[in-house]
Protein backbone atom coordinates (compact mmCIF):
# COMPACT_ATOMS: atom_id res chain seq x y z
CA UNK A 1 -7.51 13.98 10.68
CA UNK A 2 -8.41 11.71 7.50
CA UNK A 3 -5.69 9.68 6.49
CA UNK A 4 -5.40 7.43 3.60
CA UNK A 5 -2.79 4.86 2.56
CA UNK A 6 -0.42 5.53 -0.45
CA UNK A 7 2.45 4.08 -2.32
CA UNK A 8 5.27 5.69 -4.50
CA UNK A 9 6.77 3.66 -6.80
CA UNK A 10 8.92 2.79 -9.46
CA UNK A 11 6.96 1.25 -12.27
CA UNK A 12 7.30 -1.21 -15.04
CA UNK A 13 7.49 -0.78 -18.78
CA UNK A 14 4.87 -3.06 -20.68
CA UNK A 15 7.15 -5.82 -21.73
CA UNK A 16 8.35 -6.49 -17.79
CA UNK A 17 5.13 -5.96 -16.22
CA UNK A 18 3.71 -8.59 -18.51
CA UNK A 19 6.43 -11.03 -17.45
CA UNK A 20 5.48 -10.22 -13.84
CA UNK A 21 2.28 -10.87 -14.05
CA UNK A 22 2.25 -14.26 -16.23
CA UNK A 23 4.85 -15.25 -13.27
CA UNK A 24 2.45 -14.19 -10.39
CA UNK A 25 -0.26 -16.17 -12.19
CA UNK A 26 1.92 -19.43 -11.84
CA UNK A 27 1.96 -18.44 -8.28
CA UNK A 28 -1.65 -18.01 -7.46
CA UNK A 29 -2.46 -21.14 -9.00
CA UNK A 30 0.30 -22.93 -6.32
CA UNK A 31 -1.99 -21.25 -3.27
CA UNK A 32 -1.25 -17.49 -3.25
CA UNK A 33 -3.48 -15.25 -2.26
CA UNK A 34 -2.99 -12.81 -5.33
CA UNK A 35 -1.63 -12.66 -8.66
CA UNK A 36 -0.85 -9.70 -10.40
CA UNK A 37 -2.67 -7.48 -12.96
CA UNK A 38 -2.30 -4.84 -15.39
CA UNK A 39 -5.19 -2.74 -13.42
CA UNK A 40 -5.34 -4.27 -9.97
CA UNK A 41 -2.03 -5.33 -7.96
CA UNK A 42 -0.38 -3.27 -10.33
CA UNK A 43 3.60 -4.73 -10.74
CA UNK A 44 6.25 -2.49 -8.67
CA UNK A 45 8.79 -1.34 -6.24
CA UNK A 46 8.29 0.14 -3.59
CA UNK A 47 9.98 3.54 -2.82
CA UNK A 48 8.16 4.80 0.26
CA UNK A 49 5.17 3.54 1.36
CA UNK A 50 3.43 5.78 3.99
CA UNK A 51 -0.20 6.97 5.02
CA UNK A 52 -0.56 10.62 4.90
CA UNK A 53 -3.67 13.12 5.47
CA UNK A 54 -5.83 13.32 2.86
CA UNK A 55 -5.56 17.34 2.46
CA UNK A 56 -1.85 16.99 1.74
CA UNK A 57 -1.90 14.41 -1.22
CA UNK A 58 -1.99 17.52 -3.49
CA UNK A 59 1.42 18.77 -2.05
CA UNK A 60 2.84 15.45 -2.38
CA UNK A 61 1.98 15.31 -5.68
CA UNK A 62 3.66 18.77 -6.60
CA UNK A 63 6.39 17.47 -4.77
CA UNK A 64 6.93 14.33 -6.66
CA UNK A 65 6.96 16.15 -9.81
CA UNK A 66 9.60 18.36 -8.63
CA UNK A 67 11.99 15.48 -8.03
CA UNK A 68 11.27 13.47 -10.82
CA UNK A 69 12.51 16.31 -13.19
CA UNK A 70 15.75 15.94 -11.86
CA UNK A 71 16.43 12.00 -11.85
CA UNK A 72 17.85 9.78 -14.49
CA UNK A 73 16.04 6.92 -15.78
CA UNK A 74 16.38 3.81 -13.80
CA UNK A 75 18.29 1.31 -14.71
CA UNK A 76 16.86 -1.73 -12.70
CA UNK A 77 18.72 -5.37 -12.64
CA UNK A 78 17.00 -8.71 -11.03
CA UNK A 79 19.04 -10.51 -8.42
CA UNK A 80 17.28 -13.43 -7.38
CA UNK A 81 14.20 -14.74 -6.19
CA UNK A 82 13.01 -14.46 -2.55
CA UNK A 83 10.96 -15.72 0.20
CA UNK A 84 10.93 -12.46 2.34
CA UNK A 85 9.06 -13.30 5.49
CA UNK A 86 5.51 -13.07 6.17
CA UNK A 87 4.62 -15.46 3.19
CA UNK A 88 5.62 -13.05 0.62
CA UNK A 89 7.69 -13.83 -2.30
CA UNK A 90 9.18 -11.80 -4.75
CA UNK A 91 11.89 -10.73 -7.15
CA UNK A 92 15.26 -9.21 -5.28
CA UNK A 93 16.57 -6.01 -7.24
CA UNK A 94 19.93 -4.51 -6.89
CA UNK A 95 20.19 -1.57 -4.76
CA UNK A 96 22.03 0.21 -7.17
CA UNK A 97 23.28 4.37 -6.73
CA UNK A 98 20.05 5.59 -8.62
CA UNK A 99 17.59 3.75 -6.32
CA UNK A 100 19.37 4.87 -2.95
CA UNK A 101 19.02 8.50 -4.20
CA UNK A 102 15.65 8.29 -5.56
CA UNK A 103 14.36 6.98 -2.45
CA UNK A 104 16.42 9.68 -0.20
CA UNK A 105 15.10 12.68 -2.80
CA UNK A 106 11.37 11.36 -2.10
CA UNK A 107 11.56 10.70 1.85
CA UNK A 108 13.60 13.93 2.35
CA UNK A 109 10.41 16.07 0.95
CA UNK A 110 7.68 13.56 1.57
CA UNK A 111 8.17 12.41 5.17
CA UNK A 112 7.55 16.16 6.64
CA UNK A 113 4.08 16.13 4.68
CA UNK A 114 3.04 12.65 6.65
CA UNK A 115 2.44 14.87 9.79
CA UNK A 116 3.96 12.04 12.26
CA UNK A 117 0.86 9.31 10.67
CA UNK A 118 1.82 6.20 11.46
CA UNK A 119 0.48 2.89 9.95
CA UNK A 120 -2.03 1.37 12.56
CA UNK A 121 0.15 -2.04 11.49
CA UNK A 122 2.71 -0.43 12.77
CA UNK A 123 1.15 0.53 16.31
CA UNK A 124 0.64 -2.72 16.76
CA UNK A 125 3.84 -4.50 16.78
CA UNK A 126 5.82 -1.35 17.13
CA UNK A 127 8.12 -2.66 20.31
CA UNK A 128 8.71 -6.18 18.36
CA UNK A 129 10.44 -4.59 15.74
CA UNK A 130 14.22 -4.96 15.13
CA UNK A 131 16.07 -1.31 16.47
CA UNK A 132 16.63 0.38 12.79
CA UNK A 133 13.29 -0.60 11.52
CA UNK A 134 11.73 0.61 14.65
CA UNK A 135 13.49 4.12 14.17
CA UNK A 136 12.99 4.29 10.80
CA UNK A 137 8.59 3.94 11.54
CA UNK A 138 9.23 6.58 14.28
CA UNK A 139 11.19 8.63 12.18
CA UNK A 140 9.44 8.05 8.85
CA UNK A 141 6.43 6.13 9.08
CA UNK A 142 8.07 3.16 7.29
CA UNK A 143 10.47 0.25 8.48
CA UNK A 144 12.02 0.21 4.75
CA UNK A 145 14.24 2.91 4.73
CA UNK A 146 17.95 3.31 3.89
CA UNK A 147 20.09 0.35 5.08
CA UNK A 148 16.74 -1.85 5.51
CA UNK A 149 15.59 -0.89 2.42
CA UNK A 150 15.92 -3.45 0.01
CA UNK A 151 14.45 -3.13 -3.81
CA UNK A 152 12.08 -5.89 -4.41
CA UNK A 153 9.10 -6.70 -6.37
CA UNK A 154 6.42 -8.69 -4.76
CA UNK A 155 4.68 -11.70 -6.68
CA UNK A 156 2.22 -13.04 -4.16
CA UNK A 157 1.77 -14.21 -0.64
CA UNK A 158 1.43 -17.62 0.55
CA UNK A 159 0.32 -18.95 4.25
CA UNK A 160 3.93 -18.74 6.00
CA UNK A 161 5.75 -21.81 5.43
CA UNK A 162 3.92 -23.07 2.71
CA UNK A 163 6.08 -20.35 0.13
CA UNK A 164 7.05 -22.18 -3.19
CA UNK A 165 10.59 -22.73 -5.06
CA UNK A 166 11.56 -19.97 -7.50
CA UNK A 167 9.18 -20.73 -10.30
CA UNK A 168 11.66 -21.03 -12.96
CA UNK A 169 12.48 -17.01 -13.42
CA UNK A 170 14.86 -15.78 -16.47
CA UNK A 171 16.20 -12.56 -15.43
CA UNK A 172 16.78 -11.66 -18.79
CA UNK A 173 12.95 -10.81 -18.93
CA UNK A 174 13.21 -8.99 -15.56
CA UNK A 175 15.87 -6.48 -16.24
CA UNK A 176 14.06 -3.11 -17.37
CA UNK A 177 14.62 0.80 -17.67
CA UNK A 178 12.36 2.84 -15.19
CA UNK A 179 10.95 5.77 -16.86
CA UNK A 180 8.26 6.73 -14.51
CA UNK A 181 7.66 6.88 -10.94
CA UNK A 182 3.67 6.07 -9.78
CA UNK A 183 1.76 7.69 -6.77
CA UNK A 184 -0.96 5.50 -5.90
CA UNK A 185 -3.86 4.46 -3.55
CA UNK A 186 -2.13 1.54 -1.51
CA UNK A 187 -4.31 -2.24 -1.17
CA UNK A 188 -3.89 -4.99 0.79
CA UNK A 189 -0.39 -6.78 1.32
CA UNK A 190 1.23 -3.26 0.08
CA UNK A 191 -0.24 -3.19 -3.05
CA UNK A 192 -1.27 -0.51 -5.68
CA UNK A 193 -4.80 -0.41 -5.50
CA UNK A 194 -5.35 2.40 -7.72
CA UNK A 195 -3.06 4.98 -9.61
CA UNK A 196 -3.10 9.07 -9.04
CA UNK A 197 -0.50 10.11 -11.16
CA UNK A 198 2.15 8.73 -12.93
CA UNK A 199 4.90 11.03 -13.39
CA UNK A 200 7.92 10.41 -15.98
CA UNK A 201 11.77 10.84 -14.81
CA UNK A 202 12.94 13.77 -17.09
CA UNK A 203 16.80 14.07 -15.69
């Protein structure tokens, strides 16, 4: 079975991906390993992040497009910066009613279309994984699900330890109205590699 790795997200309008990114670049330069960009490391968050076979990203994409005419746009609020393991830092978003059920809509119809894939990462450290997160890969493929989800936007990665202070972040210039969800091609350190569709919230 070919499987490739995806991402569904929430995206960005202009304005706060902009922000992002001038932020991330004031990261790299203090020893990440990326910065964002308007066509690689594309700014997001993360609703379900899975690998699926290739012959069903079709479906999934039908699917998507079925929810999305249902749900509300997105009102999305900062909370604070965060170091969140692993070397990664990003920006903390409140888990409000609207995120909970988008991500619930998508996993509900998505997860049966991921034919039991599992992320090879996830083979790997499987049995060194905290209870829910471990049920939540068996379950769904991903650890970030429910409860353990938590909204975030990543800004870069740094060698463990070695994460900077909050760079000086207004969250004025963070808060933002999500209008469209993204299905994309997923990179290194979760990222969105490259975009497949970008369907618009028409609740």
């Amino acid at each position: 079975m070919r499987t490739a790795p995806y991402n569904i997200v929430i995206e960005l309008p202009s304005h706060t991906r902009k922000n992002v990114i001038k932020i991330s670049r004031q990261l790299k330069k203090k020893g990440g390993f990326f910065s964002l960009g308007e066509k690689t490391f594309i700014p997001h968050i993360t609703v379900y992040m899975v690998d699926l076979p290739r012959n069903n990203e079709r479906k999934v994409l039908a699917e998507l497009k079925d929810i999305m005419r249902e749900i509300k746009p997105i009102a999305c609020k900062p909370v604070r910066y965060r170091k969140s393991g692993g070397g990664y830092v990003d920006i903390l978003y409140r888990k409000n009613q609207q995120i909970k059920t988008i991500q619930k809509n998508v996993i509900a119809v998505i997860n049966p279309l991921r034919e039991n894939v599992i992320r090879e990462k996830y083979n790997n450290v499987l049995l060194e994984l905290p209870a829910v997160e471990k049920r939540n890969v068996e379950r769904f493929g991903f650890t970030d699900v429910g409860a353990a989800y938590h909204p975030h936007l990543t800004l870069s990665r740094f060698i463990k330890g070695k994460e900077p202070k909050s760079p000086g972040i207004s969250k004025n210039t963070l808060s933002f109205e999500a209008t469209s969800i993204g299905f994309y091609y997923r990179g290194g350190n979760g990222t969105c590699k490259k975009l497949i569709a970008r369907i618009p919230l028409e609740g």
